[in-house]
Structure formats: structure tokens, C-alpha cells
Protein backbone atom coordinates (compact mmCIF):
# COMPACT_ATOMS: atom_id res chain seq x y z
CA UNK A 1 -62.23 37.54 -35.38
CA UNK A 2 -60.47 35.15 -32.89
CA UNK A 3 -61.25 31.93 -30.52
CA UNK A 4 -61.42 34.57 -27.53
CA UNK A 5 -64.33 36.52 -29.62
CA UNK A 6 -66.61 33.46 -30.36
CA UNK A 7 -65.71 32.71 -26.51
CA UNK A 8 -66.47 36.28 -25.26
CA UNK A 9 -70.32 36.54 -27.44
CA UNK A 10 -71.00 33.02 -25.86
CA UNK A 11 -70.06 33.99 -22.47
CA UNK A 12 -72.65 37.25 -22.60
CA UNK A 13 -75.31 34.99 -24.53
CA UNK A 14 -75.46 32.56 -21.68
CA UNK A 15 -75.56 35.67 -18.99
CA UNK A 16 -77.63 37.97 -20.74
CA UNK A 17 -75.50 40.80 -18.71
CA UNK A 18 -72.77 42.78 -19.72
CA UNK A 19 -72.08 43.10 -16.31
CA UNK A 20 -72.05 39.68 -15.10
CA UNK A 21 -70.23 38.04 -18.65
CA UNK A 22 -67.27 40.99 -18.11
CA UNK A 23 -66.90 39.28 -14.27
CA UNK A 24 -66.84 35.79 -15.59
CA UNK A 25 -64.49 36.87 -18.35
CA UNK A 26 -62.36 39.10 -16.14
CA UNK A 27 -62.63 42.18 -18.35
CA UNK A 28 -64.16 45.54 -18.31
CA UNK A 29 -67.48 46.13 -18.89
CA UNK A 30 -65.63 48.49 -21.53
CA UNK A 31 -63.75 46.61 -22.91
CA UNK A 32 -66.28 43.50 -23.21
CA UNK A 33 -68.69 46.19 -25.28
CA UNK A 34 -65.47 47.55 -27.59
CA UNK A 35 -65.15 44.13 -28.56
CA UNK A 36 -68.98 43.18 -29.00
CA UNK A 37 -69.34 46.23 -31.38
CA UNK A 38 -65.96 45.16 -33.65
CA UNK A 39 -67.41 42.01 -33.82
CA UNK A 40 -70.85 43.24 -35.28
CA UNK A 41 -68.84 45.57 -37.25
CA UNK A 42 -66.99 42.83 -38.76
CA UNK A 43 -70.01 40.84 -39.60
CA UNK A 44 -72.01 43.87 -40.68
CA UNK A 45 -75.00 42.14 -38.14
CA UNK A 46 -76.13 43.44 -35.13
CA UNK A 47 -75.70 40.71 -32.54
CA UNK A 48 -77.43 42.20 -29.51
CA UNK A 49 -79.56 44.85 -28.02
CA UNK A 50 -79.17 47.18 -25.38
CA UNK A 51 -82.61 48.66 -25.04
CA UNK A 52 -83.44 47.12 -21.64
CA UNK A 53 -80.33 48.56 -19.86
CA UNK A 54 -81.24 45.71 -16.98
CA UNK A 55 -81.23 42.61 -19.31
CA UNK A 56 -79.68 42.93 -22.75
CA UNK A 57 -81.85 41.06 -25.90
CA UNK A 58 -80.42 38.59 -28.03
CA UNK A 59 -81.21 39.48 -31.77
CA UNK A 60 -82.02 36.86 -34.77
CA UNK A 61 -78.54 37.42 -35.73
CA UNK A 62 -77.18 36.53 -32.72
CA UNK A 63 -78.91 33.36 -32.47
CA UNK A 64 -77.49 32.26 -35.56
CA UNK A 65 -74.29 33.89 -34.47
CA UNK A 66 -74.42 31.78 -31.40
CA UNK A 67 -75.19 28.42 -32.59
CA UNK A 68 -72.17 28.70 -35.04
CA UNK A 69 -69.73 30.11 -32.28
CA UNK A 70 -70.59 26.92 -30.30
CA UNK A 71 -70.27 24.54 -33.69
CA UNK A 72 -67.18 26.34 -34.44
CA UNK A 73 -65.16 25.65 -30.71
CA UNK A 74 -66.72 22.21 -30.22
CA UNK A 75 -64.85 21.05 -33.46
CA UNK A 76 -61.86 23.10 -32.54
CA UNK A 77 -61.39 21.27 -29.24
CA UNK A 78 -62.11 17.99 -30.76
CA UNK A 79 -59.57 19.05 -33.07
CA UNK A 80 -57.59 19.87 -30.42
CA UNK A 81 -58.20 16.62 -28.55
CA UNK A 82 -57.04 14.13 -31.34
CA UNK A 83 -54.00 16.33 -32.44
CA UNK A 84 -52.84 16.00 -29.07
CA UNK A 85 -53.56 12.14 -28.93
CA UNK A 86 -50.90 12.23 -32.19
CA UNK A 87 -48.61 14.23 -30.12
CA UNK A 88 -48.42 11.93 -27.40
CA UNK A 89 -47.40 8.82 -29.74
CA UNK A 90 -44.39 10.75 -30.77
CA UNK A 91 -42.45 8.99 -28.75
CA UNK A 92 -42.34 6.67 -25.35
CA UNK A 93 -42.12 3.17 -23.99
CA UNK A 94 -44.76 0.65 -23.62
CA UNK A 95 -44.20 -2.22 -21.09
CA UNK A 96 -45.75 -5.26 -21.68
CA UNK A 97 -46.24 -8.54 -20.06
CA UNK A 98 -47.07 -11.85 -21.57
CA UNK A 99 -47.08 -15.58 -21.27
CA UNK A 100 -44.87 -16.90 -24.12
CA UNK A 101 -47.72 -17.33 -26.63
CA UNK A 102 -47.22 -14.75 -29.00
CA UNK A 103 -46.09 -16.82 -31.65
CA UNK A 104 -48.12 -19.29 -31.69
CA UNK A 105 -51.03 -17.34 -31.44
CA UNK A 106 -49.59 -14.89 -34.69
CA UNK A 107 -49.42 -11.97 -32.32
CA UNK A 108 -45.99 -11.45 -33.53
CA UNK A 109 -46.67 -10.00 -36.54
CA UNK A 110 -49.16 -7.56 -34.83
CA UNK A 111 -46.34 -6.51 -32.75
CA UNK A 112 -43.70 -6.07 -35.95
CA UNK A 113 -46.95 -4.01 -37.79
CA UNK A 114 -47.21 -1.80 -34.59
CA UNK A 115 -43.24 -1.03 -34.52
CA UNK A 116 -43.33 -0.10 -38.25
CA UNK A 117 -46.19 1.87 -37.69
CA UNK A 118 -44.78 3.54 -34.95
CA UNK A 119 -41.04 3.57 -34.81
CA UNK A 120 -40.81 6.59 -32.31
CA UNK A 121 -42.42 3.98 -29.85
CA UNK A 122 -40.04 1.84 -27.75
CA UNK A 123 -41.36 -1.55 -26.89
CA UNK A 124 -40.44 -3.46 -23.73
CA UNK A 125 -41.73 -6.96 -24.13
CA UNK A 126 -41.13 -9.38 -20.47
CA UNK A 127 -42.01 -12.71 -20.81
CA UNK A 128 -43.17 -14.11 -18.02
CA UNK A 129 -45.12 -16.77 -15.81
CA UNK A 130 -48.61 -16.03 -14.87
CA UNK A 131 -48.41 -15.51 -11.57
CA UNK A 132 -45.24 -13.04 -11.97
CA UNK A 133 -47.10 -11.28 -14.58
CA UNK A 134 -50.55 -10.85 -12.05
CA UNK A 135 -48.44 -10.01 -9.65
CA UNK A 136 -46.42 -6.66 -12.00
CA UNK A 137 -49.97 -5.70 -13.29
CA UNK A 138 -51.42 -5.09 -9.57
CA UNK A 139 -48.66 -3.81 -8.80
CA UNK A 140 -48.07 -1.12 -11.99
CA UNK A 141 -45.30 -2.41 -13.38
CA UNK A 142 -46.78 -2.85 -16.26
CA UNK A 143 -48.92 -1.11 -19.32
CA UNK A 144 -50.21 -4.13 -20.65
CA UNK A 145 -50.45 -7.93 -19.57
CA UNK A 146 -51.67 -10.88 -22.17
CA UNK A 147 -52.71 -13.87 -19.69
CA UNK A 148 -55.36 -16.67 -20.47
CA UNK A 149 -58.87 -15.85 -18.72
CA UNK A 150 -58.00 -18.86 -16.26
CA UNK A 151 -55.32 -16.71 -14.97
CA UNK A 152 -57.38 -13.14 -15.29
CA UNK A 153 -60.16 -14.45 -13.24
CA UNK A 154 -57.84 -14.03 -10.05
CA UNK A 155 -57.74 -10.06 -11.02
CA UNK A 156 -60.31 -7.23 -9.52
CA UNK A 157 -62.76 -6.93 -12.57
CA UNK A 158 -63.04 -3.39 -11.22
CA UNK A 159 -59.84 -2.48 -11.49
CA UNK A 160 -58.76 -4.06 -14.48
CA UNK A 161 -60.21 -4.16 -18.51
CA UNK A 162 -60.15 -7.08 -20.45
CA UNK A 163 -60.13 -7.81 -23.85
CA UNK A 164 -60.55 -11.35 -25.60
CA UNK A 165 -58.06 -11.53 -28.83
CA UNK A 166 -58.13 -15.16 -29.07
CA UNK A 167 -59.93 -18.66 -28.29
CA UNK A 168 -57.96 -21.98 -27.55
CA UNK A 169 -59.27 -25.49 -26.65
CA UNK A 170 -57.49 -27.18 -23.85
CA UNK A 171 -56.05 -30.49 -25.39
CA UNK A 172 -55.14 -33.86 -23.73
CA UNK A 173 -51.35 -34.88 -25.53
CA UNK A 174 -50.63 -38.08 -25.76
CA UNK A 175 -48.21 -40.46 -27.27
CA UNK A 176 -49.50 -42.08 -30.23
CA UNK A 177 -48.90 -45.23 -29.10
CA UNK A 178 -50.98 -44.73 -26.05
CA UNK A 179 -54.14 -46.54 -24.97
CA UNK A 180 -56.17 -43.60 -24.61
CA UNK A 181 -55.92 -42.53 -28.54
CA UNK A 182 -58.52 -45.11 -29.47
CA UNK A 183 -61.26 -42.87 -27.69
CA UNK A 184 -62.31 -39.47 -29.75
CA UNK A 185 -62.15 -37.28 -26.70
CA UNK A 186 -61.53 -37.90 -23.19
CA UNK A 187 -63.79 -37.80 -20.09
CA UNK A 188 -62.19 -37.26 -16.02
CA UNK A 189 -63.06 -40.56 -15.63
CA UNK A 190 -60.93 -42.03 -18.66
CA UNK A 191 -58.05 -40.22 -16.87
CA UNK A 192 -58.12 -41.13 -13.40
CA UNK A 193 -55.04 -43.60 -12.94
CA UNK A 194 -52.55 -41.83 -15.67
CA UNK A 195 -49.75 -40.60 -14.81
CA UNK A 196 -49.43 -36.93 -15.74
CA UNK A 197 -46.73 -34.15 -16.42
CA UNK A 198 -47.93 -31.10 -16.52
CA UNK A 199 -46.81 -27.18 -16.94
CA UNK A 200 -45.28 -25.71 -13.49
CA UNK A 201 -47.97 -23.42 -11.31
CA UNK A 202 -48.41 -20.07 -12.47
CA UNK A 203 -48.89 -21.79 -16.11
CA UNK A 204 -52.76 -21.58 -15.70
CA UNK A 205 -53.02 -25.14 -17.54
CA UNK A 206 -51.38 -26.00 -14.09
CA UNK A 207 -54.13 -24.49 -11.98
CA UNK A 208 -56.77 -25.62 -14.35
CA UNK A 209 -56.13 -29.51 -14.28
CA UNK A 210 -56.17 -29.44 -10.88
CA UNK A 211 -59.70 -27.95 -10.58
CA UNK A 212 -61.00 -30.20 -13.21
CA UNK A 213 -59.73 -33.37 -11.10
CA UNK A 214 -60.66 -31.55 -8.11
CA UNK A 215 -64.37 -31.20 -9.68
CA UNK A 216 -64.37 -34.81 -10.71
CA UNK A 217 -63.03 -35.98 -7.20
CA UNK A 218 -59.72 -37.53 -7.67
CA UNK A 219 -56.48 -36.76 -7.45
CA UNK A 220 -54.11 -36.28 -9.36
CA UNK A 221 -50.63 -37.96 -10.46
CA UNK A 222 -48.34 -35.45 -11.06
CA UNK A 223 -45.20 -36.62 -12.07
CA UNK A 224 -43.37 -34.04 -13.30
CA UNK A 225 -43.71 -30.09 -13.95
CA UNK A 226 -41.64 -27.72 -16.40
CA UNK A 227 -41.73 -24.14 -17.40
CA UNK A 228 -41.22 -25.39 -21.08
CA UNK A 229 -43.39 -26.99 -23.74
CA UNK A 230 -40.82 -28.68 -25.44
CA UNK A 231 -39.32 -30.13 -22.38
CA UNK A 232 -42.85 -30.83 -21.18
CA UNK A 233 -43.60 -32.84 -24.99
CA UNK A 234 -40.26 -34.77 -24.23
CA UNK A 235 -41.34 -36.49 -21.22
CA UNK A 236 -44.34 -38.40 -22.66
CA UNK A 237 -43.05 -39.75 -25.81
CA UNK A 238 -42.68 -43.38 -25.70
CA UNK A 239 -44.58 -43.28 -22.40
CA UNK A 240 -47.93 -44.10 -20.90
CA UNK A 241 -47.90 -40.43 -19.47
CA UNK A 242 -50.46 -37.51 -20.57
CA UNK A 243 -50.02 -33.96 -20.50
CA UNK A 244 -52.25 -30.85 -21.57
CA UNK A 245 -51.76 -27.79 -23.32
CA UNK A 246 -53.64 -25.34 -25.32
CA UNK A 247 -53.86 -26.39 -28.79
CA UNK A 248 -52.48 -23.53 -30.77
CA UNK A 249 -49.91 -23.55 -28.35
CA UNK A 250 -48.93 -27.57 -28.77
CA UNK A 251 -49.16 -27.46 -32.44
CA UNK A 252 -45.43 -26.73 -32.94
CA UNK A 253 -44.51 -29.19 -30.96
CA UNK A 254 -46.23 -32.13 -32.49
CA UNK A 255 -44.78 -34.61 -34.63
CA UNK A 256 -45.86 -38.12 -35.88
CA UNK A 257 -45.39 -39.80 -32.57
CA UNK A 258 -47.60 -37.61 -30.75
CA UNK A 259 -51.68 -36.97 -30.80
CA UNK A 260 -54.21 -34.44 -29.27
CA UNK A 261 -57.60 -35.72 -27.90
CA UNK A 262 -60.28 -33.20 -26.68
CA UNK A 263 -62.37 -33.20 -23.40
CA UNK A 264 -65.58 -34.55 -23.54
CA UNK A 265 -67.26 -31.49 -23.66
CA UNK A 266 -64.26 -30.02 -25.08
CA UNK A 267 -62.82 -27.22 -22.78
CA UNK A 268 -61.79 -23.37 -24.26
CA UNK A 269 -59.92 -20.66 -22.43
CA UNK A 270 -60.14 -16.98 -23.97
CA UNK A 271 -56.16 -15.17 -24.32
CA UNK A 272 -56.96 -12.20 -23.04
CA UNK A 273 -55.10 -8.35 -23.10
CA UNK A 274 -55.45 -6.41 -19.50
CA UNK A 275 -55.21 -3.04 -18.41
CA UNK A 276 -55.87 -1.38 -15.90
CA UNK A 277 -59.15 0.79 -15.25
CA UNK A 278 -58.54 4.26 -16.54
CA UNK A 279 -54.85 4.24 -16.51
CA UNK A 280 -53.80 3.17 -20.40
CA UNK A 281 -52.28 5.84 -22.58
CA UNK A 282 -53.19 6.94 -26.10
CA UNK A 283 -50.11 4.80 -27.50
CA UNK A 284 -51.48 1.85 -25.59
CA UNK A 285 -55.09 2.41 -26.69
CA UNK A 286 -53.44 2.45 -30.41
CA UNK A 287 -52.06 -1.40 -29.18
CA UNK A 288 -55.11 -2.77 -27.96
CA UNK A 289 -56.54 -1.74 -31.44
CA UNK A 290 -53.92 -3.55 -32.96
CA UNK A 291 -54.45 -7.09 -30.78
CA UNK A 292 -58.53 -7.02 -30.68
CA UNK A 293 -58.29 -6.74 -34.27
CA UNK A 294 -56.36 -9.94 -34.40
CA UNK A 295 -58.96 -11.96 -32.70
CA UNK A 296 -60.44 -14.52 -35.44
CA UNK A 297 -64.16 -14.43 -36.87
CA UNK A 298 -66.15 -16.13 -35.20
């Protein structure tokens, strides 16, 4: 008995017609009743009965028959289903696009568990600023983007998916030395007439200071903007200037000359992987598993 059998009795259960299930099945009428009666000679059963030449009767047997023929090719198609899934991470590429946090935020070592994992799967990792990246996941050039929810709120929510896979508090840095230090955490106001250096636009800490002065009502003094944290760390030692940064991503940074104070209330941002709607492969659905499941307990 094959696939096409179970198919065949289910087809003729649902019509009640030899007529109409030989149509549906594009077969004879013949040939549709040939196999019916090796089928019930096979399972020494009689399936069906013929007595009412105008609608054909479904015996006890058959019911059971029937309910196990359906059993039997709804696992076989899920079977079907997920083998295929495995056949489609054979091999390929995944693009992805990220703001340089994957270190500091240990998503490294996800990335170096999924390659093991999967070494048929070819990686292509592009760094890039947030603005760059929004601009390559609108426009499908990539799979995957990793962006701070500051930058994800300028995306369609109904075109895109996101997924939180981390938490960071935004951080005022400081020199030790500095006035400010002597506070525990920092209000607007405390921050009105410092100087500040800051991340270039397109960093989302960049587009996020300037709302919060904008919601406070002042203005302010930007000094000096850099793509890099270390060059950005550089220009306030020894100096009365501020800067702020994520705290996870500051931390490697630091030394003993420098401090972080928090926001008063302290300020978090969610690091966030996007996709978008509909469009993300079984090798990139194996990903996302990997990232979510790097998110910290709460």
C-alpha cells in the first residue's frame, strides 16, 4: 500500500462518489475501484459499500481506515516539512548588518557557535552605521540587521520583526576628575552648560542626546563627533567635557581616569535583531534562535 492509496480512499471518503473522487483524482472510475478492492484485499477489511449505486456507504472499517490514512499523511508532510527545512541549511550565505557591538555585548561567541554548528553556511558580517544599516534593510540588502531600538523605531513595524537580545543603560562618561562625579546620577539640568563630544549621527546615542536636550529645552554643546569609541574616550580625559555611551559598550574603554554616572531616572535602550516581515529563511530562523537565546534573565 502506497501514499497515492491512503490519498485515493480519502479522496472517495470525502466525495462519497466513485464518480466524482475518479474526476478529482483524474482516473477511471475503473481504475479508482481496482485499486479500492486491492486495498481491502490487502487489509482483509471491507472499506466501503456499494449497495446504493447513487451514494456509496462508508463501513466501520473504513472509518477507522480513514482516520489513520489522515494521521498517517499529516505526519508524513510534517515530516516532509522539517526534512526540507534541514535541506535548505545545507549550504548558503547569510548577510548581516550590525552596529559594532558584537563584542561587547558577547554576541561573538554566538556567532563562532553558529559557524561550528553550521559550517556549510557562509556568513557575511558588514559593520556599519545606523543609518547605512536602516537604509540596506529597507532596501533588501540585507537578511538580518542588529540596531538599538532608538534606531529601529524609524522602521515600518509592519514590515519589519523585531527581536530584543539585549538591555543597555545609557551612561554619562566623565573624567574622574570632573565636577559632575560628586553627584550619583545626573539630571538635564546638571548638564546644561558642559561641553559635550558625542558619537557622529547615525550612532543612535547621537540622535538620542539630542532629543533628551531637546525635551529638557536647551541646547546642546557639541564639540566634537567621531565614529569611534576609543577616539570618542580620548577627547574627555583630562577635560571638563562629557560624553555618553551605552554601558556595556564603554566598559572596555574605561580605565582609572575615567567614571560612568547614570541619568536620573536612568535611561535603557533594547539591542535589537530585525527582519523583515515574512521574508527570513530557515537558516536565518536557526540565527535568530541563536541571538534571542543570548538575551540575559531578567
Amino acid at each position: 500500500m502506497t501514499f497515492d492509496d491512503l490519498k485515493d480512499f480519502i479522496t472517495l471518503y470525502q466525495t462519497r462518489n466513485v464518480s466524482d473522487a475518479a474526476v478529482e483524482l483524474l482516473m477511471t472510475q475503473s481504475a479508482l475501484s481496482k485499486r479500492i478492492h486491492a486495498m481491502e484485499a490487502e487489509l482483509d477489511a471491507k472499506l466501503i459499500s456499494t449497495k446504493n449505486k447513487r451514494h456509496l456507504t462508508i463501513t466501520e472499517s473504513g472509518e477507522v481506515f480513514f482516520r489513520y490514512a489522515e494521521t498517517i499523511l499529516t505526519q508524513y508532510e510534517l515530516l516532509n516539512g522539517e526534512l526540507a527545512e534541514y535541506r535548505e541549511m545545507r549550504k548558503g550565505t547569510l548577510t548581516i548588518g550590525s552596529i559594532p557591538v558584537l563584542s561587547p555585548y558577547g554576541l561573538m561567541d554566538k556567532l563562532n557557535q553558529f559557524m561550528t554548528d553550521y559550517p556549510q553556511i557562509n556568513i557575511r558580517l558588514q559593520e556599519l552605521e545606523g543609518d547605512e544599516l536602516l537604509e540596506k534593510l529597507q532596501t533588501n540588502q540585507l537578511d538580518l540587521g542588529i540596531l538599538r531600538s532608538v534606531q529601529t523605531s524609524l522602521l515600518n513595524k509592519s514590515q519589519f520583526h523585531f527581536v530584543d537580545i539585549d538591555r543597555d543603560e545609557l551612561k554619562v562618561v566623565l573624567a574622574a576628575d570632573h565636577p559632575l562625579t560628586k553627584k550619583a546620577s545626573l539630571t538635564m539640568a546638571d548638564l546644561k552648560n558642559t561641553d559635550v563630544v558625542v558619537l557622529s549621527p547615525g550612532s543612535g546615542i547621537y540622535e538620542r542626546v539630542g532629543k533628551l536636550y531637546q525635551q529638557a529645552g536647551y541646547t546642546p554643546n557639541i564639540r566634537f563627533t567621531t565614529t569611534h569609541i576609543e577616539t570618542l574616550i580620548g577627547s574627555i580625559e583630562n577635560s571638563r567635557r562629557i560624553t555618553f555611551l551605552f554601558a556595556k559598550s564603554a566598559q572596555p574603554f574605561l580605565n582609572e581616569h575615567l567614571v560612568m554616572r547614570s541619568f536620573n531616572p536612568p535611561l535603557y535602550n533594547e539591542l535589537q535583531l530585525v527582519f523583515p516581515q515574512g521574508k527570513l529563511t530557515q537558516v536565518g530562523r536557526r540565527f535568530v534562535n541563536y541571538l534571542a537565546d543570548s538575551k540575559p534573565q531578567s
